[in-house]
N, C-alpha and C. Protein backbone atom coordinates (compact mmCIF):
# COMPACT_ATOMS: atom_id res chain seq x y z
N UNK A 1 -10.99 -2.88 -47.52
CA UNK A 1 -10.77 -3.22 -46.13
C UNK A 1 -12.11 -3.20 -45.41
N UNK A 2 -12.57 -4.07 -44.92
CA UNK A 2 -13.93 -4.13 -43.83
C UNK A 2 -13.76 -3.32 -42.84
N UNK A 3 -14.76 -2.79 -42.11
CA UNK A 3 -14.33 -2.52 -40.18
C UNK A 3 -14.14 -3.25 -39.55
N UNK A 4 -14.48 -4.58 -39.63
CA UNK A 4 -14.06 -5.23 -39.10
C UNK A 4 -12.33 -6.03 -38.69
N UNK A 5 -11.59 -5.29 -39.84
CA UNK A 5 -10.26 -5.60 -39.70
C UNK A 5 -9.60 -4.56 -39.45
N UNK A 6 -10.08 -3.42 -39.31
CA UNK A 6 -9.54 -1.86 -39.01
C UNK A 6 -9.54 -1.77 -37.23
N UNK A 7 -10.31 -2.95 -36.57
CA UNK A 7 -10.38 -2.62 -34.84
C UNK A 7 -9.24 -3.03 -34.15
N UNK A 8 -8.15 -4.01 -35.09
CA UNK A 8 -7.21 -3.58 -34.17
C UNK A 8 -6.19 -3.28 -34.56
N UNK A 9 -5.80 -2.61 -35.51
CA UNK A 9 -5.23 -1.86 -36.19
C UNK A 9 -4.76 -0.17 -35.68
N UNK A 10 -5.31 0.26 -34.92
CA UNK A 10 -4.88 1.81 -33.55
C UNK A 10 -6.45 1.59 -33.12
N UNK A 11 -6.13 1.91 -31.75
CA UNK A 11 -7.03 2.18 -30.53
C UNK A 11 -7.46 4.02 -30.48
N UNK A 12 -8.12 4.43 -29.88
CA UNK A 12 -8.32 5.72 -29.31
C UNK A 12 -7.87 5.62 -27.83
N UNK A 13 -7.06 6.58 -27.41
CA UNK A 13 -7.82 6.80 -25.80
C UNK A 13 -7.88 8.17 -25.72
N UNK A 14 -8.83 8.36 -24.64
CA UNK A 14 -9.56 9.22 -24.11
C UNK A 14 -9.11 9.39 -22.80
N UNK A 15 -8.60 10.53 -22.71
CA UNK A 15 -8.38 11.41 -21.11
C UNK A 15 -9.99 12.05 -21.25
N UNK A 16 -10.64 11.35 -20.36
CA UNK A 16 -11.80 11.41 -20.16
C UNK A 16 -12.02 12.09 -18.76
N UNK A 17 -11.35 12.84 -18.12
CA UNK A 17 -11.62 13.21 -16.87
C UNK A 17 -12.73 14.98 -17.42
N UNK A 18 -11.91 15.18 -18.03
CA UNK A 18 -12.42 16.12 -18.72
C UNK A 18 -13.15 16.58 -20.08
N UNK A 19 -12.77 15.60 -20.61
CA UNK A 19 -13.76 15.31 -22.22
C UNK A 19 -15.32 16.01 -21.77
N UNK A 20 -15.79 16.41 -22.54
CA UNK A 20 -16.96 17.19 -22.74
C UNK A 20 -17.85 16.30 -22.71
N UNK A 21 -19.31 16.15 -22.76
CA UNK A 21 -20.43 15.08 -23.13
C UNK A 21 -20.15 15.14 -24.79
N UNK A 22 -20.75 16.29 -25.22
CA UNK A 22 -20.64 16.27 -26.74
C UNK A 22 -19.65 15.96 -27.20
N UNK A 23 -18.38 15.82 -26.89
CA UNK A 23 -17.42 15.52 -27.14
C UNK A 23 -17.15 13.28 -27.54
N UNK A 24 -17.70 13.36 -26.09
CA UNK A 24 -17.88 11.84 -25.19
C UNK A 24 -18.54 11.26 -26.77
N UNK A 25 -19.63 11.82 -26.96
CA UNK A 25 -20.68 10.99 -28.09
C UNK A 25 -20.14 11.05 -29.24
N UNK A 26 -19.76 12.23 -29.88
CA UNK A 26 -18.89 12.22 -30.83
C UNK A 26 -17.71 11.04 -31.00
N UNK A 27 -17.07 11.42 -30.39
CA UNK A 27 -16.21 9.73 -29.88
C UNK A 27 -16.89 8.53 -30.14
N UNK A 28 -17.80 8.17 -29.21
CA UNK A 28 -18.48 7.06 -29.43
C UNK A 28 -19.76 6.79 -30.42
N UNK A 29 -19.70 7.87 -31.35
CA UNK A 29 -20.75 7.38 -32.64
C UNK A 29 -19.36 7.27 -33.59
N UNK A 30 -18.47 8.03 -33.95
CA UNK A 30 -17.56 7.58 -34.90
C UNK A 30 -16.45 6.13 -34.86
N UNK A 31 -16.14 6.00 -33.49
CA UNK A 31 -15.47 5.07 -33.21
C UNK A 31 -16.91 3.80 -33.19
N UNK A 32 -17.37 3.47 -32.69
CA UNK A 32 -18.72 2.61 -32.90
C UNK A 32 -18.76 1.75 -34.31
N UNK A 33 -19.12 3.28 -34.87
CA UNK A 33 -19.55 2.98 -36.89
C UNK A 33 -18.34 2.56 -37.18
N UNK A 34 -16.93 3.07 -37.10
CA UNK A 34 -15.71 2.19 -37.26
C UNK A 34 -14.99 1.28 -36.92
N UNK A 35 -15.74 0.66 -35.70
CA UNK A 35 -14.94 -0.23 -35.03
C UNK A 35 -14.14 -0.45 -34.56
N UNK A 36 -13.64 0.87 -33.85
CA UNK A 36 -11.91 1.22 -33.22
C UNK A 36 -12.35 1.14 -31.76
N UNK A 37 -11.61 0.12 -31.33
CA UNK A 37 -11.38 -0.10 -29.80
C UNK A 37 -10.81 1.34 -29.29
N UNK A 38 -11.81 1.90 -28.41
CA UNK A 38 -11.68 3.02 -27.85
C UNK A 38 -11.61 2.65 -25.80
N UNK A 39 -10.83 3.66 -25.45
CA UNK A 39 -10.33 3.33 -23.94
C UNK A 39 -10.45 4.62 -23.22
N UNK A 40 -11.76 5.37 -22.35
CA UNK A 40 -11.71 6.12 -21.30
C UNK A 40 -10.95 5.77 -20.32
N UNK A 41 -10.47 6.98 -20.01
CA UNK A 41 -9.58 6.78 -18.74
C UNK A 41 -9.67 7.84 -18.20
N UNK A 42 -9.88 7.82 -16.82
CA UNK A 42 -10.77 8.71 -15.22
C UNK A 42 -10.29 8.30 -14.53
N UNK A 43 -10.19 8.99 -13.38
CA UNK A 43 -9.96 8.76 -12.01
C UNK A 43 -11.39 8.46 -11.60
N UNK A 44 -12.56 8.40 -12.01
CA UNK A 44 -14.24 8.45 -11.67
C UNK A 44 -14.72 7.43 -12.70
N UNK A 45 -15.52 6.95 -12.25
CA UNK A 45 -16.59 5.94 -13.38
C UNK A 45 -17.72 6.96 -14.70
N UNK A 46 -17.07 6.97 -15.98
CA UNK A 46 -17.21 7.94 -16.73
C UNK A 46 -18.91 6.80 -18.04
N UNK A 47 -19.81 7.66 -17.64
CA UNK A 47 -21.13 6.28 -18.55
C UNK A 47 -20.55 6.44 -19.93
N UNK A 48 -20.34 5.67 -20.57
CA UNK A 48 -20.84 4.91 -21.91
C UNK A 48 -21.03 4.06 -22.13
N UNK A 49 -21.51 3.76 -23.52
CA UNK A 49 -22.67 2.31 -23.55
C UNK A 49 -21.65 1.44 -23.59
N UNK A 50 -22.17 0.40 -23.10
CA UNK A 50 -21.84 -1.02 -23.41
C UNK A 50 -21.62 -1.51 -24.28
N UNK A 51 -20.10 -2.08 -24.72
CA UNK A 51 -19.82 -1.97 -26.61
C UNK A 51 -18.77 -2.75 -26.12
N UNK A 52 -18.21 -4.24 -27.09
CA UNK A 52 -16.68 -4.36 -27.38
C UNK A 52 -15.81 -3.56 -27.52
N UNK A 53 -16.32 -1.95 -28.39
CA UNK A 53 -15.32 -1.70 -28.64
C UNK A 53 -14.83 -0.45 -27.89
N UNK A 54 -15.37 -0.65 -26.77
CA UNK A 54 -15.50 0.70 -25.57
C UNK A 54 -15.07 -0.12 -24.22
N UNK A 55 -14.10 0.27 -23.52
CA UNK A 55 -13.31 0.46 -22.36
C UNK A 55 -13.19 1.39 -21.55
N UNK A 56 -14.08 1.63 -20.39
CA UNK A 56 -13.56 2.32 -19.19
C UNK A 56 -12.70 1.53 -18.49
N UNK A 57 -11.38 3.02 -18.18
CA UNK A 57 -10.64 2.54 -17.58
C UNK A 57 -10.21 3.61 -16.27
N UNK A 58 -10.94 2.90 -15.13
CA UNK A 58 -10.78 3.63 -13.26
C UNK A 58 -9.35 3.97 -12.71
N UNK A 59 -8.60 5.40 -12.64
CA UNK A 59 -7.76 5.19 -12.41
C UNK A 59 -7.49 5.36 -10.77
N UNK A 60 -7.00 5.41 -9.90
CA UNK A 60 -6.68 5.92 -8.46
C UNK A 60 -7.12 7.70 -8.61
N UNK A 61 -7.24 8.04 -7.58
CA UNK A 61 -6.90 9.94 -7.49
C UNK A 61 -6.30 10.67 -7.96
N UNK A 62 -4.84 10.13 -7.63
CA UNK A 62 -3.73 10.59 -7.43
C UNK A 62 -3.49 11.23 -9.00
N UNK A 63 -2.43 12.38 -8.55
CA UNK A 63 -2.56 13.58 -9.52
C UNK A 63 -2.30 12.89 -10.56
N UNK A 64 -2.11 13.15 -11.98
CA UNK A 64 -1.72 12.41 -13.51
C UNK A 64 -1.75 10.84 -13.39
N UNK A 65 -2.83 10.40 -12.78
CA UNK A 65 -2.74 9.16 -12.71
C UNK A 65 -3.71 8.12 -13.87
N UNK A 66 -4.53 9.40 -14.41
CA UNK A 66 -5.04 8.69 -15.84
C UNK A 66 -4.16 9.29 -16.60
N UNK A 67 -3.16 10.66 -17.14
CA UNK A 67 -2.40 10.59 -17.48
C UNK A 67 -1.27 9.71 -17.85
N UNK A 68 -0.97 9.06 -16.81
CA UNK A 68 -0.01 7.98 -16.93
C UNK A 68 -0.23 6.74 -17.23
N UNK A 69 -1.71 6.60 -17.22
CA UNK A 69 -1.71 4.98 -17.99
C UNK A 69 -2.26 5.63 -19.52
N UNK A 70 -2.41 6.12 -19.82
CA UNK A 70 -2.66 6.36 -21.65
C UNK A 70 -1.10 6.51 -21.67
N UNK A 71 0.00 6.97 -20.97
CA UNK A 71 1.18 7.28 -21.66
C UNK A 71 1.97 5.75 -21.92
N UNK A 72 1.51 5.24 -20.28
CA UNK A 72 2.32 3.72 -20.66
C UNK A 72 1.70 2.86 -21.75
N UNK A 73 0.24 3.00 -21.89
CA UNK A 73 -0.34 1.95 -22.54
C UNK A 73 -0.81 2.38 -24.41
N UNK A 74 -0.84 3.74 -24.64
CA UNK A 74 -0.86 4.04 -25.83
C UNK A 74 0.63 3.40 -26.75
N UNK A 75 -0.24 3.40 -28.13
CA UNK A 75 0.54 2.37 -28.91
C UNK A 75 1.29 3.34 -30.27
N UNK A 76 2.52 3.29 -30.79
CA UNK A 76 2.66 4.15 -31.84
C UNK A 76 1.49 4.92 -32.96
N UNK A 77 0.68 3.98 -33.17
CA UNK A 77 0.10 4.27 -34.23
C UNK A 77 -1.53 5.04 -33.49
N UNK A 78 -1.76 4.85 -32.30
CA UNK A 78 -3.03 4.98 -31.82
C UNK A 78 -3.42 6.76 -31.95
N UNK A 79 -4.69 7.03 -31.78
CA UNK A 79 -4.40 8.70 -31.35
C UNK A 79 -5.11 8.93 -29.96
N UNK A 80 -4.87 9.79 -29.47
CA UNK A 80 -4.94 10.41 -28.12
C UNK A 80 -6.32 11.46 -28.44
N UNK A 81 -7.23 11.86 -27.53
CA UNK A 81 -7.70 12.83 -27.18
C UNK A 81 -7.66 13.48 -25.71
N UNK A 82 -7.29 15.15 -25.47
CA UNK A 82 -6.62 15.37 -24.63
C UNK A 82 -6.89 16.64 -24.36
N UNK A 83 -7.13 17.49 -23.22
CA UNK A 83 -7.26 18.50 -23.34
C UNK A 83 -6.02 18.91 -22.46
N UNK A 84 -5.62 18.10 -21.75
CA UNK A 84 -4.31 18.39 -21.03
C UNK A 84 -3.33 18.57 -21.99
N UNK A 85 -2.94 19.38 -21.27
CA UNK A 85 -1.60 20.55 -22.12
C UNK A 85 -0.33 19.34 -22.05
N UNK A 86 0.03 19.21 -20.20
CA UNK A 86 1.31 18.87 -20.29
C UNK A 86 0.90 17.09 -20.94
N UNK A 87 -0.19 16.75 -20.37
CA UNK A 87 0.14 15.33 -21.19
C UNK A 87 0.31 15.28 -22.68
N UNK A 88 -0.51 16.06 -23.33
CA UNK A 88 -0.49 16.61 -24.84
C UNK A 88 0.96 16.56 -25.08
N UNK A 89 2.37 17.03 -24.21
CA UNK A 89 2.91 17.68 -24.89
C UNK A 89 3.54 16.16 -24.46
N UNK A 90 3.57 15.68 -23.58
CA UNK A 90 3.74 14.03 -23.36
C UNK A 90 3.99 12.95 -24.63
N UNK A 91 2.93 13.21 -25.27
CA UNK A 91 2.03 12.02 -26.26
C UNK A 91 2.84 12.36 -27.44
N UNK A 92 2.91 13.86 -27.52
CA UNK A 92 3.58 14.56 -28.84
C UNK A 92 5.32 14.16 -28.85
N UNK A 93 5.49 14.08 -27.73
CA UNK A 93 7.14 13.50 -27.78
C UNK A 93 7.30 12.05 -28.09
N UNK A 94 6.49 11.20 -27.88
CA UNK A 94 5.98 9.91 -28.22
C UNK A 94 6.01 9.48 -29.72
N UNK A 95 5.59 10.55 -30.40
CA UNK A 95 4.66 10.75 -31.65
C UNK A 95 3.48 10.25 -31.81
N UNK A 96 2.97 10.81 -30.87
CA UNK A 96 1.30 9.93 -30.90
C UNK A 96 0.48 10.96 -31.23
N UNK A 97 -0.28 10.36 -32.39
CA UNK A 97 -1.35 11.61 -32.52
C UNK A 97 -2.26 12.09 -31.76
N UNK A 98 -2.22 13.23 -31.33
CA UNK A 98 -2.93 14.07 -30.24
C UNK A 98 -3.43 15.28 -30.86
N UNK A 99 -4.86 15.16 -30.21
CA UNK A 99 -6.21 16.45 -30.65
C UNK A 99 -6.71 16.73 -29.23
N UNK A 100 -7.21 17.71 -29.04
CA UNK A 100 -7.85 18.21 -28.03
C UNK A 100 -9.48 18.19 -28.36
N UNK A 101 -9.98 18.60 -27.50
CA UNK A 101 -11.78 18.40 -27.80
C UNK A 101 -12.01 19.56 -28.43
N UNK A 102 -11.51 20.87 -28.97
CA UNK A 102 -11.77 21.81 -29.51
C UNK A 102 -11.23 21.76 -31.00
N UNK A 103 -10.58 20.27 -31.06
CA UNK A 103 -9.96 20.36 -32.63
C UNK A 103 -8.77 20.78 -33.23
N UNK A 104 -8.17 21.04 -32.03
CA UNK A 104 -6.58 21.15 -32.33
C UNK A 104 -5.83 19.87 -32.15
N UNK A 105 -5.30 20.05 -33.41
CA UNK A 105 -3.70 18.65 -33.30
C UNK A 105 -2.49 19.56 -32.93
N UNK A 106 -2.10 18.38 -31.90
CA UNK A 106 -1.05 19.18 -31.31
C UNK A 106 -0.10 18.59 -32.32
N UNK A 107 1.09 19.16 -32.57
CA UNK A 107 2.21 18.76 -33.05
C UNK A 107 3.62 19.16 -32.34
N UNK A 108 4.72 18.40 -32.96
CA UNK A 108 5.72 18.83 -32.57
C UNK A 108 6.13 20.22 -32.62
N UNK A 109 5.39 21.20 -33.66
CA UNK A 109 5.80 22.62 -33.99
C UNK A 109 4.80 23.85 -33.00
N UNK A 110 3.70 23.10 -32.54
CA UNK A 110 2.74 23.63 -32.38
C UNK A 110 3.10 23.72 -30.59
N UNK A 111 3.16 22.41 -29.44
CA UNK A 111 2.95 22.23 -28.85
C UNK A 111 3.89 22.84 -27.47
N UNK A 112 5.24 23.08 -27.54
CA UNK A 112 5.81 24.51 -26.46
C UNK A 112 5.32 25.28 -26.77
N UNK A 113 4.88 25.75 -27.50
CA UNK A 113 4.19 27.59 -27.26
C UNK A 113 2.81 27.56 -26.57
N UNK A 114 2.42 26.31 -26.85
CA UNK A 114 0.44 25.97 -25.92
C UNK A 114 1.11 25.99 -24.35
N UNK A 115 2.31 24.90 -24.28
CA UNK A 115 2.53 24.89 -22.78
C UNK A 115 3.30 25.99 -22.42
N UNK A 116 3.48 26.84 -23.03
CA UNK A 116 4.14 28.05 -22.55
C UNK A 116 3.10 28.70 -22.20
N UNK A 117 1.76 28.82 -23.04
CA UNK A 117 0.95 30.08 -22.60
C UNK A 117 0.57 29.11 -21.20
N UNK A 118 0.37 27.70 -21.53
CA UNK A 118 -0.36 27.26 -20.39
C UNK A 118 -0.18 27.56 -19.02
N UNK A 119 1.65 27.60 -19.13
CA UNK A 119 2.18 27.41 -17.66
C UNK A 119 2.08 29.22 -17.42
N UNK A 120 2.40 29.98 -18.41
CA UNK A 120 2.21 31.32 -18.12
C UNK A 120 0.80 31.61 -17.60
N UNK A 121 0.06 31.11 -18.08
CA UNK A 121 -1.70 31.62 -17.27
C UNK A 121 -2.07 30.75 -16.14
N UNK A 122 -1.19 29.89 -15.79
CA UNK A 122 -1.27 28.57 -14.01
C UNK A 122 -0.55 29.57 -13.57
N UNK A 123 0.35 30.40 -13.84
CA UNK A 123 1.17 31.31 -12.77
C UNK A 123 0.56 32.56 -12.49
N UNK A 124 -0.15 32.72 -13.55
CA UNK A 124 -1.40 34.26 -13.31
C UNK A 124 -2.31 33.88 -12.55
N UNK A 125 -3.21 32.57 -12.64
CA UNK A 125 -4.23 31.83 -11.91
C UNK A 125 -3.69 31.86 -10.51
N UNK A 126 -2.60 31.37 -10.58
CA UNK A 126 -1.93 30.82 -8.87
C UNK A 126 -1.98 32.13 -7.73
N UNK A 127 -1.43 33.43 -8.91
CA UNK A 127 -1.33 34.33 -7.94
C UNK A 127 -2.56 35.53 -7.93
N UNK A 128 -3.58 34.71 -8.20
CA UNK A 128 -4.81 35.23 -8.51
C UNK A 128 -4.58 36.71 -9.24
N UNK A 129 -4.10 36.67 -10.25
CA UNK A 129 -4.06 37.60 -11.36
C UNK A 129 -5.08 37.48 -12.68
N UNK A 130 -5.35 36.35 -12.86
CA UNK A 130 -6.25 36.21 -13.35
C UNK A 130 -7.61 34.92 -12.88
N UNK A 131 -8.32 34.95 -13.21
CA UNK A 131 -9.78 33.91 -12.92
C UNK A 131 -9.66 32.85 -13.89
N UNK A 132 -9.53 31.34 -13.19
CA UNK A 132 -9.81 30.27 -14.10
C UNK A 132 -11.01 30.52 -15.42
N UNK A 133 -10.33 30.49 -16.49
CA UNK A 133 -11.53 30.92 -17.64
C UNK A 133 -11.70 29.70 -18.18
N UNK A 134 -13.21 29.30 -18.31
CA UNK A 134 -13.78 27.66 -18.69
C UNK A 134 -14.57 28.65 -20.03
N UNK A 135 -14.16 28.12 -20.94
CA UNK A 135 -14.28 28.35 -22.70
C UNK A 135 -15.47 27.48 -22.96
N UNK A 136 -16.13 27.79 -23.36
CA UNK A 136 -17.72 27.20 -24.28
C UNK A 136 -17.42 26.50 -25.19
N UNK A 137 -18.38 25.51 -25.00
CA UNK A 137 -18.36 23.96 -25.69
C UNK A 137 -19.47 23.83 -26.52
N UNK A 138 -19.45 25.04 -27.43
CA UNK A 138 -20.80 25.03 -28.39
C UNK A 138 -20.81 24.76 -29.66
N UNK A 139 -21.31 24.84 -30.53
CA UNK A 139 -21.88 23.64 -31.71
C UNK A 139 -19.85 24.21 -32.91
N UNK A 140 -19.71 25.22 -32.77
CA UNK A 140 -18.45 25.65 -33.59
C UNK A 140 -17.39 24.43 -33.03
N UNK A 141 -17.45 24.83 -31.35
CA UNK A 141 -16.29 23.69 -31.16
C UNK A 141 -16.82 21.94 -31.54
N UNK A 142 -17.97 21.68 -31.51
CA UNK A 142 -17.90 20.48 -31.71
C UNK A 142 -18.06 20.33 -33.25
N UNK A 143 -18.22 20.86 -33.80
CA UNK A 143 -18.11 20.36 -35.54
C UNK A 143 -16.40 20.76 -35.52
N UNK A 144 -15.92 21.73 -35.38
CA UNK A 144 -13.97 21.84 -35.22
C UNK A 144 -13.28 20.22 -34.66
N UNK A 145 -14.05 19.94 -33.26
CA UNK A 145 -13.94 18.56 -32.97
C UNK A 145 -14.18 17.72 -33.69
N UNK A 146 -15.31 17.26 -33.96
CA UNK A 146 -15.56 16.35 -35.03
C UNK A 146 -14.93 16.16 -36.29
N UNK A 147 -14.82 17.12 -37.34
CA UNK A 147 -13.84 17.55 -38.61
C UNK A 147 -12.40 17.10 -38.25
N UNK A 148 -11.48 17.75 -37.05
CA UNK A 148 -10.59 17.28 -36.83
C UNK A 148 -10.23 15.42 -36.32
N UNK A 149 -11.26 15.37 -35.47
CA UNK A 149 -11.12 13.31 -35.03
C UNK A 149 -11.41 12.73 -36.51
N UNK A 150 -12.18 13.19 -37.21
CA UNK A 150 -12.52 12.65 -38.66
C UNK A 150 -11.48 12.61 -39.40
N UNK A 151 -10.54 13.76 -39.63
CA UNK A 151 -9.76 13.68 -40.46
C UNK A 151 -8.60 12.42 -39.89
N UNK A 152 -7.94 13.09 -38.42
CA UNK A 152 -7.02 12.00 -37.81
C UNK A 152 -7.01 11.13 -38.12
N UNK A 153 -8.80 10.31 -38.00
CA UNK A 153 -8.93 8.53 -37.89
C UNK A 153 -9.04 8.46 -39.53
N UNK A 154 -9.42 9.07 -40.62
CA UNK A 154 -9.04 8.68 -41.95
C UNK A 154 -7.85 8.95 -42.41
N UNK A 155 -6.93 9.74 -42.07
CA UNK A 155 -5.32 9.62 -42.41
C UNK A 155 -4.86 8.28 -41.80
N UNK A 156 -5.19 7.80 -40.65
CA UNK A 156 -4.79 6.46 -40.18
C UNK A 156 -5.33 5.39 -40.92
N UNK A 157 -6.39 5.31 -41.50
CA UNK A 157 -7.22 3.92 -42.23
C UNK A 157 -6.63 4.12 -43.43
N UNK A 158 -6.22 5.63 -44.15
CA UNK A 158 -5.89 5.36 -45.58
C UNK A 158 -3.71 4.59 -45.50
N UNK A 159 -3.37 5.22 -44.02
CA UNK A 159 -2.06 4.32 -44.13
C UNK A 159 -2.01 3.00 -43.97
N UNK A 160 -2.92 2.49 -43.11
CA UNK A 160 -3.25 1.19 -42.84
C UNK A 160 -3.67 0.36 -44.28
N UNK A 161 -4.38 1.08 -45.10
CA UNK A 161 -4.77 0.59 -46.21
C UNK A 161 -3.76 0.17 -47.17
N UNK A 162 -2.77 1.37 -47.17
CA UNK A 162 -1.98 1.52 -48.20
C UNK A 162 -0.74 0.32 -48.13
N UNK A 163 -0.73 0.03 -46.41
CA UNK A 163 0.40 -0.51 -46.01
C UNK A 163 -0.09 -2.31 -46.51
N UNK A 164 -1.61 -2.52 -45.95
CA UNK A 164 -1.87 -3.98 -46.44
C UNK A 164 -2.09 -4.04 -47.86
N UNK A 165 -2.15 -2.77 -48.61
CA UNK A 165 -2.40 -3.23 -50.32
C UNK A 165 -1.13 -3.79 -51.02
């Protein structure tokens, strides 16, 4: 199979409001070298290079509003990157493959107990019981990231393969 017949075969998108930089590049050197039409999506104008196979996509303000166009516009087979919990758990009812920037796949087995702790620590946050905690984005999480988008997008090329052989 070429790369060149693998680009439209699943897309990426990217909830990019929050995606990491290292994260961002990672994305766009693997998707690049493979040729998978990849799609940011922000409420803000998010830089990456100039590529066919790269799409920013501007959404309005308004709350889950890049949320909601990866939900309408993602495709069965595509995968998601996501650090949002509830959209995560969104995508996962879908069956869309979904990873977070730290390298977790969410799954169907996996993904109420994340939004359980989630919504349990927004209710500690809310009533200032505890302090918004922002987790480090250092070289462990991005090789965990990387290893995991790697594996995702080659379980998808070897079904794609298997399906046109």
């Amino acid at each position: 199979m070429t790369s060149s017949s693998m680009n439209s075969s699943f897309n990426i998108w990217v909830d990019a409001d929050s995606c990491p930089v290292d994260a961002r590049n990672i994305i766009i050197r693997f998707t690049k070298r493979l040729q998978i039409k990849t799609f940011f999506v922000a409420n803000r104008d998010i830089s990456i290079p100039k590529s066919v196979f790269f799409e920013m996509i501007v959404t309005d303000a308004t709350p889950d509003a890049a949320d909601n166009i990866i939900v309408e516009r993602i495709q069965q087979n595509d995968i998601a990157i996501t650090r949002d919990i509830p959209l995560a758990s969104r995508l996962v009812e879908k069956q869309i493959t979904t990873i977070n920037d730290r390298g977790t796949l969410f799954t169907p087995e996996n993904i109420h107990e994340k939004l359980s702790i989630r919504n349990f620590n927004k209710v500690l946050y809310d009533n200032g019981l505890i302090s918004e905690k922002s987790s480090t984005f250092g070289k462990k999480e991005v090789n965990l990231f990387a290893n995991c988008l790697d594996r995702e997008i080659q379980k998808k090329l070897r079904r794609l393969s298997m399906h046109q052989a």
